[in-house]
N, C-alpha and C. Protein backbone atom coordinates (compact mmCIF):
# COMPACT_ATOMS: atom_id res chain seq x y z
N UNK A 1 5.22 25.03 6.93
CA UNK A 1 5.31 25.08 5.48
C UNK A 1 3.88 25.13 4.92
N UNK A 2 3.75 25.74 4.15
CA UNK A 2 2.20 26.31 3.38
C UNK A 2 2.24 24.71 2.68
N UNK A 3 0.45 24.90 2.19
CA UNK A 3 0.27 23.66 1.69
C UNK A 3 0.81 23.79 -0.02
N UNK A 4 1.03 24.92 -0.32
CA UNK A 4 1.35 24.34 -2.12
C UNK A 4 2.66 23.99 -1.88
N UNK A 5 3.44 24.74 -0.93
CA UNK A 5 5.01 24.42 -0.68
C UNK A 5 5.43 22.75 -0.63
N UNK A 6 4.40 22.31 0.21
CA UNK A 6 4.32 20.92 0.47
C UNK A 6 4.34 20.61 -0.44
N UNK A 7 3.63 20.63 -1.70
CA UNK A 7 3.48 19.98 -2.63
C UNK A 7 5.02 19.75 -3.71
N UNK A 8 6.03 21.20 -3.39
CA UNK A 8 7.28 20.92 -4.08
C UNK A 8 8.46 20.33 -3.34
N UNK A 9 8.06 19.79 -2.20
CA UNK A 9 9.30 19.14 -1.38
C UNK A 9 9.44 17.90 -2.22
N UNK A 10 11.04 17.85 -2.41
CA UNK A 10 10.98 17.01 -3.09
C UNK A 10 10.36 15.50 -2.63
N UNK A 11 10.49 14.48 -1.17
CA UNK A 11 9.58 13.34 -1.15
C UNK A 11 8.03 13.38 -1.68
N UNK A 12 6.95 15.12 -1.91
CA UNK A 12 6.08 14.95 -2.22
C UNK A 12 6.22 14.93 -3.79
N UNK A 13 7.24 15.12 -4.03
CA UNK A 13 7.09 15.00 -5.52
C UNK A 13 7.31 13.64 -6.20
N UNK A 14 8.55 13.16 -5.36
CA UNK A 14 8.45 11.35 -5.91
C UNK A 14 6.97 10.90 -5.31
N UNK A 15 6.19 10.76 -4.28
CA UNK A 15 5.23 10.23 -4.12
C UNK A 15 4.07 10.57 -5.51
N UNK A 16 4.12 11.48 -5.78
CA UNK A 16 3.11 12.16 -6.99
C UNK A 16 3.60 11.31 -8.09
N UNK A 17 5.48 11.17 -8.24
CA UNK A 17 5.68 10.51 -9.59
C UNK A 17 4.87 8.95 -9.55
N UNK A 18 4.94 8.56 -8.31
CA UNK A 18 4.21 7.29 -8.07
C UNK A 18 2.69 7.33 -8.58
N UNK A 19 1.37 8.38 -8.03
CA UNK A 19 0.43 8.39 -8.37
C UNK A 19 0.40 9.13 -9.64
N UNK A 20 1.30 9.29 -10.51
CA UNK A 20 1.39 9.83 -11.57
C UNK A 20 1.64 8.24 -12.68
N UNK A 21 2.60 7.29 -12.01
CA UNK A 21 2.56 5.96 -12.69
C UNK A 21 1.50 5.12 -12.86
N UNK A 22 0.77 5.20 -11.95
CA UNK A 22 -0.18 4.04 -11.75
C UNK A 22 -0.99 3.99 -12.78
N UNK A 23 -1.96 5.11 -13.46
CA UNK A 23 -2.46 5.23 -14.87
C UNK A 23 -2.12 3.84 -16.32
N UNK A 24 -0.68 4.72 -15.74
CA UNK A 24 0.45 4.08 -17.14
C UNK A 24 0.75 2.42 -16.91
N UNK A 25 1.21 1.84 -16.00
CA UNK A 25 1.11 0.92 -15.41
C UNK A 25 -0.31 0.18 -15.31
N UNK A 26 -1.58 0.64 -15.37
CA UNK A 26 -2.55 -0.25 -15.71
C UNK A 26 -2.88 -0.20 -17.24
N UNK A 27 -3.18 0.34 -17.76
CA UNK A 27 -2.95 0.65 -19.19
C UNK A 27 -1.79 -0.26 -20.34
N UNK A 28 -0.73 -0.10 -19.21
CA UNK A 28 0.07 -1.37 -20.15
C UNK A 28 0.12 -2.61 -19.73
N UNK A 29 -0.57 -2.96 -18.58
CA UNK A 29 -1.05 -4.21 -18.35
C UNK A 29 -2.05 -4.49 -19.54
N UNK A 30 -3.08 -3.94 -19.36
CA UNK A 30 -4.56 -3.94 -20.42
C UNK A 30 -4.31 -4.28 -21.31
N UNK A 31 -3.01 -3.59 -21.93
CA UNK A 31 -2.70 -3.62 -23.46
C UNK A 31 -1.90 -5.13 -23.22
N UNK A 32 -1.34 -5.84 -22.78
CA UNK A 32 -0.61 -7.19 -22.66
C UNK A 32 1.27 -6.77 -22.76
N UNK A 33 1.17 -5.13 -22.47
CA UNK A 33 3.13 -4.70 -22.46
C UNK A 33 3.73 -5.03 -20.98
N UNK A 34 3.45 -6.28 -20.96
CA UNK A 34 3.56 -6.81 -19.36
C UNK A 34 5.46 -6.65 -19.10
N UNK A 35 6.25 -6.44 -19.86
CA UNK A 35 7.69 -6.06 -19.66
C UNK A 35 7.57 -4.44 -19.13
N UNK A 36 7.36 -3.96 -20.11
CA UNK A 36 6.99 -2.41 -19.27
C UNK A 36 6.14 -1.88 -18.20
N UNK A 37 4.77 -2.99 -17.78
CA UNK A 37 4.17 -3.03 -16.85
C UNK A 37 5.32 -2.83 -15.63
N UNK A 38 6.33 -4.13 -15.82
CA UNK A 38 6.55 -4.74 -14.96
C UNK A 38 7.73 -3.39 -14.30
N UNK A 39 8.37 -3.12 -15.43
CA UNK A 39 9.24 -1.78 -15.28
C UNK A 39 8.75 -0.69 -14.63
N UNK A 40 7.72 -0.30 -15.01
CA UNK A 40 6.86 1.03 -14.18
C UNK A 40 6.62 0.45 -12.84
N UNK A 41 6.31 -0.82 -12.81
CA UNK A 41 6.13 -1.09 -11.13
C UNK A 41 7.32 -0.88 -9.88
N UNK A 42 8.21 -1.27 -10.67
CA UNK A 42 9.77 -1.21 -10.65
C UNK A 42 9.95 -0.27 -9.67
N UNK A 43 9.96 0.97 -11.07
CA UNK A 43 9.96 2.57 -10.95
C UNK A 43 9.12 3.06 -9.74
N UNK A 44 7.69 2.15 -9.70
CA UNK A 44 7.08 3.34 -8.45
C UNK A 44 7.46 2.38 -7.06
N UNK A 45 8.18 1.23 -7.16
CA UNK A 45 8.40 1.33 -5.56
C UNK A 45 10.00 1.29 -5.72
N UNK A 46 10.75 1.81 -6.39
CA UNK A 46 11.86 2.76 -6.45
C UNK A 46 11.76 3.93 -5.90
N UNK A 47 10.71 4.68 -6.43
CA UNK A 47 10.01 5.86 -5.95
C UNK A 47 9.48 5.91 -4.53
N UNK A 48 8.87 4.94 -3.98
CA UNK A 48 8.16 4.74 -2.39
C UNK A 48 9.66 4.72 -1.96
N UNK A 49 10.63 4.02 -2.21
CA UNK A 49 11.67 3.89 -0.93
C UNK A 49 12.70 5.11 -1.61
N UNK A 50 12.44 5.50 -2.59
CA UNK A 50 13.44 7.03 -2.60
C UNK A 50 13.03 8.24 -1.80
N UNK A 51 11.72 7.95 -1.71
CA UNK A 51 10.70 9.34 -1.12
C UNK A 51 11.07 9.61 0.19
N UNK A 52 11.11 8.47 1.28
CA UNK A 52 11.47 8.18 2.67
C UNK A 52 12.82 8.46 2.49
N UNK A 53 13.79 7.75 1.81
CA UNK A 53 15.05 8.42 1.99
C UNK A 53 14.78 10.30 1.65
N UNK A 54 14.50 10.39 0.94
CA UNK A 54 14.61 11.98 0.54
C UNK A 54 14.16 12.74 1.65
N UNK A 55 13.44 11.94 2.18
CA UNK A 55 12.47 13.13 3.57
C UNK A 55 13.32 12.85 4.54
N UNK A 56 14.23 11.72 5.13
CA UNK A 56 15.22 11.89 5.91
C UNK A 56 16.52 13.04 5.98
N UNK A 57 16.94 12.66 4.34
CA UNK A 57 18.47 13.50 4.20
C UNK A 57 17.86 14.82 4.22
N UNK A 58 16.81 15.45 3.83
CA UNK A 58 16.37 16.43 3.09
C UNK A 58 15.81 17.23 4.84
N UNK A 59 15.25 16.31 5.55
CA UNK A 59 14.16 16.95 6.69
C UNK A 59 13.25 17.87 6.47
N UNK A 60 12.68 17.55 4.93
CA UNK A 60 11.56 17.58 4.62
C UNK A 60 10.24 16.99 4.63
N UNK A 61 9.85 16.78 6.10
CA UNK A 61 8.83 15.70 6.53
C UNK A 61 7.66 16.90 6.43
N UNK A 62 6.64 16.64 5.64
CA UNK A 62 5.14 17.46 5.49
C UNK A 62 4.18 16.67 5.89
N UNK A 63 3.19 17.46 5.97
CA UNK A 63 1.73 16.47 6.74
C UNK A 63 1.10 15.98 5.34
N UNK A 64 1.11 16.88 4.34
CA UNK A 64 0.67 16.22 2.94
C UNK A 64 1.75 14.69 2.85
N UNK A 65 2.60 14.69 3.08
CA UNK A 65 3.49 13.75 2.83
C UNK A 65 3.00 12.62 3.65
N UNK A 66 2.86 12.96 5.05
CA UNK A 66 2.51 11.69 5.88
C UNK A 66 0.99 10.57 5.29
N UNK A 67 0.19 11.66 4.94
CA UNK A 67 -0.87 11.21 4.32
C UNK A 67 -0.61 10.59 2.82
N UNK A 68 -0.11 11.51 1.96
CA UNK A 68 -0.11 11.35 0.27
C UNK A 68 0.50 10.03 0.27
N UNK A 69 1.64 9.32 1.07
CA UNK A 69 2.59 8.24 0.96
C UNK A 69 2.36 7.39 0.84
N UNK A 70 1.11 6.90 1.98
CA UNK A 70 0.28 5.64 2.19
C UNK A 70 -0.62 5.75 1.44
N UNK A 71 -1.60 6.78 1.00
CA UNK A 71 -2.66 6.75 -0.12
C UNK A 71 -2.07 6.28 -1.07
N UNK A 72 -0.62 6.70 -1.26
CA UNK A 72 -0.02 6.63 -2.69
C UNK A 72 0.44 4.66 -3.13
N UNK A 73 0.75 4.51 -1.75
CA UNK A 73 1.08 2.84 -1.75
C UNK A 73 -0.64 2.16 -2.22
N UNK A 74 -1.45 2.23 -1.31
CA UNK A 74 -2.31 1.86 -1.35
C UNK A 74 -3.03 2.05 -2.71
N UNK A 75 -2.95 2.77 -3.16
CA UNK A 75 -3.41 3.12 -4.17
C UNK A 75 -2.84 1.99 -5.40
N UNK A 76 -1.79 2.69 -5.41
CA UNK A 76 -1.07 1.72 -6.27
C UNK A 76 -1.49 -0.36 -6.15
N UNK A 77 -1.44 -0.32 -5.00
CA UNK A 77 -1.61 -2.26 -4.17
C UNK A 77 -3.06 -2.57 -5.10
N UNK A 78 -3.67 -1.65 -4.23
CA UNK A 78 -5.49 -2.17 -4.46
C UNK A 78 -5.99 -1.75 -6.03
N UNK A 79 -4.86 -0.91 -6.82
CA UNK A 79 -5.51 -0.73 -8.40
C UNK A 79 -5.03 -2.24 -9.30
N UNK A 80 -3.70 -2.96 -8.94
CA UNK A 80 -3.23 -4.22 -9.44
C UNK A 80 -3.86 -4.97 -8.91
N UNK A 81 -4.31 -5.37 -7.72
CA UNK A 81 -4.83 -6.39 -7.36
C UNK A 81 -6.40 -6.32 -8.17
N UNK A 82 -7.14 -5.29 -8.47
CA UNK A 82 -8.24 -5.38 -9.15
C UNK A 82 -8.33 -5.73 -10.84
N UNK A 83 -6.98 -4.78 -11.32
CA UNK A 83 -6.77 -5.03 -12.58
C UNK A 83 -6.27 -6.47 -12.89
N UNK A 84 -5.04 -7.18 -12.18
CA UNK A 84 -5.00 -8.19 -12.17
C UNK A 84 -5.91 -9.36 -11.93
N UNK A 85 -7.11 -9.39 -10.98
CA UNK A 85 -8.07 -10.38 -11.03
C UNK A 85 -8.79 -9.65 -11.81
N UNK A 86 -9.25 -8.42 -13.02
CA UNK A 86 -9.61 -8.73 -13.47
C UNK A 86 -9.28 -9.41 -14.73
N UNK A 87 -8.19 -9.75 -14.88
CA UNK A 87 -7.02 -10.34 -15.97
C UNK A 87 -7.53 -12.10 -15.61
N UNK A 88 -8.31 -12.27 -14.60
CA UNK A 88 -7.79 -14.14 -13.70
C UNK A 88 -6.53 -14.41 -13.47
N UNK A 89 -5.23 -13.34 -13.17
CA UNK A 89 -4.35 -13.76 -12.37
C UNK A 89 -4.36 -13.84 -11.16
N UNK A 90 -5.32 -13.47 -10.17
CA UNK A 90 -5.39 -13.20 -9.14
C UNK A 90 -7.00 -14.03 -8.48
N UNK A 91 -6.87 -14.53 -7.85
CA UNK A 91 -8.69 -14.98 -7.35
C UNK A 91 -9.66 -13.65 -6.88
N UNK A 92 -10.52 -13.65 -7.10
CA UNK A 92 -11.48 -12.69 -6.49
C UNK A 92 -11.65 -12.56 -4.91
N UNK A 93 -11.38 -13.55 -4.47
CA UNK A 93 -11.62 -13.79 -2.94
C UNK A 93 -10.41 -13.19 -2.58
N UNK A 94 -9.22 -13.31 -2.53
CA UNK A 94 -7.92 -12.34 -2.33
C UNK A 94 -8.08 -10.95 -2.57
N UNK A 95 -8.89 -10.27 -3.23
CA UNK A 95 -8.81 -8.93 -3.69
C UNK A 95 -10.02 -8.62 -2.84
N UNK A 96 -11.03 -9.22 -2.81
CA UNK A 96 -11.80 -8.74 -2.01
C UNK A 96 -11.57 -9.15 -0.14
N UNK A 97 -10.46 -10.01 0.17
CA UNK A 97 -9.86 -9.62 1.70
C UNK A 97 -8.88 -8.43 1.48
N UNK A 98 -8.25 -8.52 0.91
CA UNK A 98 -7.18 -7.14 0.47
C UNK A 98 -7.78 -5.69 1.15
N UNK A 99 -9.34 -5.45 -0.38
CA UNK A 99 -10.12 -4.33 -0.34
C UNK A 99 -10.58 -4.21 0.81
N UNK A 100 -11.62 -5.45 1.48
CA UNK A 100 -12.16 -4.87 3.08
C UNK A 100 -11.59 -4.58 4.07
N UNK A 101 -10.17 -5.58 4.33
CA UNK A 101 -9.18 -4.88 5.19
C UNK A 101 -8.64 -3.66 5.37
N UNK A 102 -8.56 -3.34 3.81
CA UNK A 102 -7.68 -1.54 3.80
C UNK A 102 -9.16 -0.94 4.10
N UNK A 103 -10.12 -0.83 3.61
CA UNK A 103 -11.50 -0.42 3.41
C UNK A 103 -11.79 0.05 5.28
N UNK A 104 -11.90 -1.20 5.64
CA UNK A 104 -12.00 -0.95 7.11
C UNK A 104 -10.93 -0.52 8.24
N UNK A 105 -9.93 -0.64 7.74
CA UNK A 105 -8.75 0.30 8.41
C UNK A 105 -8.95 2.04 7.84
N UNK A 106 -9.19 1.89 6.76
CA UNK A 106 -9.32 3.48 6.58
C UNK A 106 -10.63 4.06 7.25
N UNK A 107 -11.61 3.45 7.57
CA UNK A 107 -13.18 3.50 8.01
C UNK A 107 -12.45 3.71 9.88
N UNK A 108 -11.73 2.98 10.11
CA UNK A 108 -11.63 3.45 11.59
C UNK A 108 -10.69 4.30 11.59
N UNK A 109 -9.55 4.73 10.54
CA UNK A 109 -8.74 5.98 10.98
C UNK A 109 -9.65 7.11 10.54
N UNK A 110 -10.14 6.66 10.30
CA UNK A 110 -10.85 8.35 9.69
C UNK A 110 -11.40 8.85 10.43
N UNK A 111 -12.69 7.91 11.34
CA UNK A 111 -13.58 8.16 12.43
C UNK A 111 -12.45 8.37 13.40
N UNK A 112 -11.70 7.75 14.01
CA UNK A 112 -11.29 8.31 14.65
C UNK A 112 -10.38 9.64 15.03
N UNK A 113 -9.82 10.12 13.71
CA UNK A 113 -9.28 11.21 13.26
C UNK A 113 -9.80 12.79 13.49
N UNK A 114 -11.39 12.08 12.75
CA UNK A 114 -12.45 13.03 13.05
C UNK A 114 -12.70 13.30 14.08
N UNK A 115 -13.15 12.13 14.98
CA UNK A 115 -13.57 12.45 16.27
C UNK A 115 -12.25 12.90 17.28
N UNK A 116 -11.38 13.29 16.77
CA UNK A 116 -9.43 13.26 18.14
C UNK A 116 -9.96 12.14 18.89
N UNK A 117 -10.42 11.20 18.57
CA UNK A 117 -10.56 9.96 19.39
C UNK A 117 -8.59 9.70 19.44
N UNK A 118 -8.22 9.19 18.60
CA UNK A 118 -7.16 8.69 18.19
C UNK A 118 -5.94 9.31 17.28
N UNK A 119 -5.33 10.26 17.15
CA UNK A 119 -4.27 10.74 16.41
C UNK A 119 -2.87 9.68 15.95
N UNK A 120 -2.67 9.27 16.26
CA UNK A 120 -1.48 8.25 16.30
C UNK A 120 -2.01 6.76 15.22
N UNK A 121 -2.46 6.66 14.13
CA UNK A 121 -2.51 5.27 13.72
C UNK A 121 -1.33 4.91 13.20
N UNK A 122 -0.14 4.59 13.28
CA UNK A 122 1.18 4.01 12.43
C UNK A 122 0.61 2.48 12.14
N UNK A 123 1.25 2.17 11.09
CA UNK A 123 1.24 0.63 10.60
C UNK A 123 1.65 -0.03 11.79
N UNK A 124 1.26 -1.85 11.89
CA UNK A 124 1.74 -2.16 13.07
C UNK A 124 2.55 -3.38 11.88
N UNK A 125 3.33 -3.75 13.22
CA UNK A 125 4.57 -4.53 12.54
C UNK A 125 3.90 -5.87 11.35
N UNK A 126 2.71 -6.59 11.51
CA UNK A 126 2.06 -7.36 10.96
C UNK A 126 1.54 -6.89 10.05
N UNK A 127 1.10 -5.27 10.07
CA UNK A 127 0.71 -4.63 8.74
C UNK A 127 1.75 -4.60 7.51
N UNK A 128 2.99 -3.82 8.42
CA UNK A 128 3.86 -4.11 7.73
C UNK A 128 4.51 -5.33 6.73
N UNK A 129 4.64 -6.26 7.28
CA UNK A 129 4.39 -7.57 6.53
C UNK A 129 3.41 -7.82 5.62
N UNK A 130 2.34 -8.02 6.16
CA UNK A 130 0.87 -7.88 5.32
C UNK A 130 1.53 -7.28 4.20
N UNK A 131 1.81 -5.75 4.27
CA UNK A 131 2.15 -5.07 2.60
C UNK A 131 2.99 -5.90 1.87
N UNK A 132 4.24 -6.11 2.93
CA UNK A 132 5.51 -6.88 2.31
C UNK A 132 5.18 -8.07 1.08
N UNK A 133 4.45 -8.86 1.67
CA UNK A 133 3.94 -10.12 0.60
C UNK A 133 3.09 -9.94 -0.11
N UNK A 134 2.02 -8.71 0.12
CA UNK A 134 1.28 -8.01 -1.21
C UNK A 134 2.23 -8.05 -2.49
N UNK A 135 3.17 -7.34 -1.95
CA UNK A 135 4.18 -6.53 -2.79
C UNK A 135 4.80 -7.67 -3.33
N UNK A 136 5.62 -9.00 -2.87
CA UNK A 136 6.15 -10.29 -3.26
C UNK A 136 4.67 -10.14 -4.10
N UNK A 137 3.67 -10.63 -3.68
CA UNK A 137 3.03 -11.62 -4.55
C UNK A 137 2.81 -10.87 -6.11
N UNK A 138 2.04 -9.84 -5.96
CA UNK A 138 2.02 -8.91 -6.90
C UNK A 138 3.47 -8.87 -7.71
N UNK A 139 4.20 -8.88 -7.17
CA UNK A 139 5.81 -9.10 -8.20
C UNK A 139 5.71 -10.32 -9.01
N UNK A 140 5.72 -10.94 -8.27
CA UNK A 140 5.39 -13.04 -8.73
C UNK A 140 4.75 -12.80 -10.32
N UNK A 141 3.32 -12.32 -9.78
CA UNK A 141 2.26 -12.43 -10.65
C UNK A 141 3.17 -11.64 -11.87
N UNK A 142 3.66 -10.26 -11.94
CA UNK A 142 4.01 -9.93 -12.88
C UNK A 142 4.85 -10.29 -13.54
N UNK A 143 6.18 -10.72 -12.72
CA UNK A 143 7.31 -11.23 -13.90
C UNK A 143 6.63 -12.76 -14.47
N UNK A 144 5.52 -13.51 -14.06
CA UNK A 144 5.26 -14.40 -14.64
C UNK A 144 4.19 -13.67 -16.17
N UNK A 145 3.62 -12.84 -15.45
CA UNK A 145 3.11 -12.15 -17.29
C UNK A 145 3.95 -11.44 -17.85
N UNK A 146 5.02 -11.18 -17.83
CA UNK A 146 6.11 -10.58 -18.25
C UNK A 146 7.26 -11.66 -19.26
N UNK A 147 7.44 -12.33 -18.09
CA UNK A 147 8.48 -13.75 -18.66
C UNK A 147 7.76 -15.12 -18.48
N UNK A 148 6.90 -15.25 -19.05
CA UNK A 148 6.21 -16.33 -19.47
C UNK A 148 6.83 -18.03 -19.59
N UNK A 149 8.06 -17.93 -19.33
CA UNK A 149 8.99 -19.17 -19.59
C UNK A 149 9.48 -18.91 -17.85
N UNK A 150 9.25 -18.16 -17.11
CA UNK A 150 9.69 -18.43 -15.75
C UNK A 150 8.49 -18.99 -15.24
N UNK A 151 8.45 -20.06 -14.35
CA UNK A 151 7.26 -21.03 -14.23
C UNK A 151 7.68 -20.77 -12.60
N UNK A 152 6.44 -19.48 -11.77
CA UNK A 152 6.41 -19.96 -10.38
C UNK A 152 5.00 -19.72 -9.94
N UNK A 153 4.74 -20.87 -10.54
CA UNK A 153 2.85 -21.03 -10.05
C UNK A 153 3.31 -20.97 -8.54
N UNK A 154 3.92 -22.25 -7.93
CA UNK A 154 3.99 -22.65 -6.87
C UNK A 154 3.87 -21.19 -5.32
N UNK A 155 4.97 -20.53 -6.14
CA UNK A 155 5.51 -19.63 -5.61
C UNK A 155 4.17 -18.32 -5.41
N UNK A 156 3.33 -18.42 -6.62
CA UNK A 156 2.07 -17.54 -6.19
C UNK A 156 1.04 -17.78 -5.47
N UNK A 157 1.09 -19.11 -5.86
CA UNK A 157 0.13 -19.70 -4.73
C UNK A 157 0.07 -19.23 -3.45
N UNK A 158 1.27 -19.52 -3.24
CA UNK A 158 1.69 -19.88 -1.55
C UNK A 158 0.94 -18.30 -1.72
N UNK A 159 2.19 -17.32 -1.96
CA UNK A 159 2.13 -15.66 -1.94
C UNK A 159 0.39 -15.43 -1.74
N UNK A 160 -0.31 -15.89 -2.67
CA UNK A 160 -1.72 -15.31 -2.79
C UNK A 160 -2.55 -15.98 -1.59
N UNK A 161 -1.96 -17.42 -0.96
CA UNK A 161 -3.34 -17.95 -0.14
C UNK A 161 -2.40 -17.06 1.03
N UNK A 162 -1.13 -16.57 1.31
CA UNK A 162 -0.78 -16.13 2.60
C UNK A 162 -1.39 -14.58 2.60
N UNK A 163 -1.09 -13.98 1.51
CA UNK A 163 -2.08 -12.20 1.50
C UNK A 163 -3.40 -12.95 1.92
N UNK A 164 -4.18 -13.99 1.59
CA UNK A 164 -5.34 -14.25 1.84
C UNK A 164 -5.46 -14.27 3.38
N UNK A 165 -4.87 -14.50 4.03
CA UNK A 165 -5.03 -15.06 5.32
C UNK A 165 -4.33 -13.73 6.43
N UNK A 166 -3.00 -13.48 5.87
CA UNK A 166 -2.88 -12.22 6.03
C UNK A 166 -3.62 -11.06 5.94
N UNK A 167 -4.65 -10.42 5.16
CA UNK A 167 -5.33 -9.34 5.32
C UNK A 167 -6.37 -9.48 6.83
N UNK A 168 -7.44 -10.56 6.68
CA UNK A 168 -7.97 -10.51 7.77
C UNK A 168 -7.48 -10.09 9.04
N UNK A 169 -6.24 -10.90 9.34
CA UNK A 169 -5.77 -11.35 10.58
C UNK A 169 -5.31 -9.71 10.80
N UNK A 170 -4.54 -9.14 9.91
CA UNK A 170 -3.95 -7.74 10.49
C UNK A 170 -4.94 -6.74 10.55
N UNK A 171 -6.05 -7.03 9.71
CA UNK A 171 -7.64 -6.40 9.93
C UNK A 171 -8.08 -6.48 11.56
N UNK A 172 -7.47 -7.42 12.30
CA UNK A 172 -8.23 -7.91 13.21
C UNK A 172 -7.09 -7.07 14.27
N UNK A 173 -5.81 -7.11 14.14
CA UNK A 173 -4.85 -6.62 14.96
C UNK A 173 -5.16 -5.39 14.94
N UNK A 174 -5.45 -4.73 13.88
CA UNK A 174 -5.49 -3.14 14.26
C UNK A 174 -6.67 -3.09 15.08
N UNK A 175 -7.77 -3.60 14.80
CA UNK A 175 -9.31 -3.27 15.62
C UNK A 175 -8.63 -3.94 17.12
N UNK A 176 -8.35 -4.70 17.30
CA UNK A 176 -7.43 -5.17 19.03
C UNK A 176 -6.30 -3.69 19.40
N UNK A 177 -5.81 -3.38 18.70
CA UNK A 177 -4.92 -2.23 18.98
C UNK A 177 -5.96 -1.04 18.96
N UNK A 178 -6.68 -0.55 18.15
CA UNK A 178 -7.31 0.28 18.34
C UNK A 178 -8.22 0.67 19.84
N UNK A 179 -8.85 -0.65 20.18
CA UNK A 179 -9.80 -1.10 21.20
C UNK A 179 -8.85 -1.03 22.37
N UNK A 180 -8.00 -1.33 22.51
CA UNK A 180 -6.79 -1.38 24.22
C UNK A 180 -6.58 0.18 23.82
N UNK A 181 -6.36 1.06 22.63
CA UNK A 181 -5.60 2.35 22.63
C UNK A 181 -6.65 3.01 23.96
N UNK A 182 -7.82 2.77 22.59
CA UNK A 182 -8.86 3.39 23.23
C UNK A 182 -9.55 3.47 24.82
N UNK A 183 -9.24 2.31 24.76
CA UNK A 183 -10.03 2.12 26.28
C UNK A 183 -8.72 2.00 27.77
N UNK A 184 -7.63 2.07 27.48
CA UNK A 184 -6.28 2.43 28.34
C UNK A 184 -6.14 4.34 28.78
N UNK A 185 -6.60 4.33 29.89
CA UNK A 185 -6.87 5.97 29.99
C UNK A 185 -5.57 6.81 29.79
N UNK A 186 -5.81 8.01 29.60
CA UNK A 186 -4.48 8.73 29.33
C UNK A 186 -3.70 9.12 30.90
N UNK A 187 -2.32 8.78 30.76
CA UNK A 187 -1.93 9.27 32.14
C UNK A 187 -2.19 10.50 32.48
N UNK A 188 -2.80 11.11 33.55
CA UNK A 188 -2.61 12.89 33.84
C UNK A 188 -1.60 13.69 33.76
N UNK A 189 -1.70 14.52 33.28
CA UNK A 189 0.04 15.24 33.02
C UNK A 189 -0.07 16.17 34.46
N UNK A 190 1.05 16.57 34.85
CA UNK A 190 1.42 17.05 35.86
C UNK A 190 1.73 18.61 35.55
């Protein structure tokens, strides 16, 4: 499939509606429309898990897609977590394990991408998680600026010191996975 084609399958198009939200979604944070914030957030990971379904039923899997999906998550994670601490809902020290973790996971897929060192990076199951409670905590934080009479400090806490502790550690799993990929020789093909 040509690359503009890619661009009209439909999963690349919900992923776009996603990086098409994020704008709008910080903007009405800024402004204090933390109900509609909270709605557009809604909407774009409505959108992340409609996209994957759509590329299943559809078997419209593109290489723009494999890439645009995770930029598009990420994107979305690391623009709230900045806008939000810069609001003081969030600590600075959490956003900045967040940022170096993704920062340095993208710093070794890339090099290695570049170099065909490595073709294969998938999320590993701890990454996976890692996002999972991004995504909880970041929810937390919003319906509490949203609904202001729902009281779960407790509940962000926990959420924000575990992303805290969580980013490193899966920072550390991929560089251990990367390092055994790397250095485990390839079997000889026959």
């Amino acid at each position: 499939m040509n690359f503009l084609r890619q661009f009209r399958a439909a999963p690349n198009l919900l992923t776009l509606l996603r990086l098409f939200i994020i704008p709008f979604l910080i903007i009405t944070i800024l402004d204090g429309r933390h109900m509609l914030a909270f709605a557009l957030f809604v909407l774009a990971g409505f959108s992340d898990g409609l996209d994957g379904l759509a590329a299943r039923i559809t078997k419209q899997y593109t290489r723009l897609g494999l890439y645009l999906d995770p930029i598009a998550d990420k994107l979305l994670l690391s623009t709230l977590f900045v806008v939000l601490t810069h609001m003081g809902q969030v600590p600075r020290y959490v956003t900045v394990l967040v940022f170096s973790r993704d920062l340095g996971i993208l710093l070794i897929a890339t090099l290695l991408f570049a170099t065909g060192t490595l073709r294969d990076f998938r999320p590993s199951l701890l990454g996976k998680f890692n996002t999972l409670v991004q995504i909880f905590g970041l929810t937390v934080v919003l319906v509490e600026l949203a609904w202001p009479s729902i009281d779960a400090v407790l509940l962000r806490v926990w959420l924000l010191k575990a992303i805290a502790w969580l980013a490193p550690i899966s920072a550390a799993q991929y560089a251990w996975i990367v390092v055994r990929r790397i250095s485990t020789p390839e079997p000889a093909s026959k």
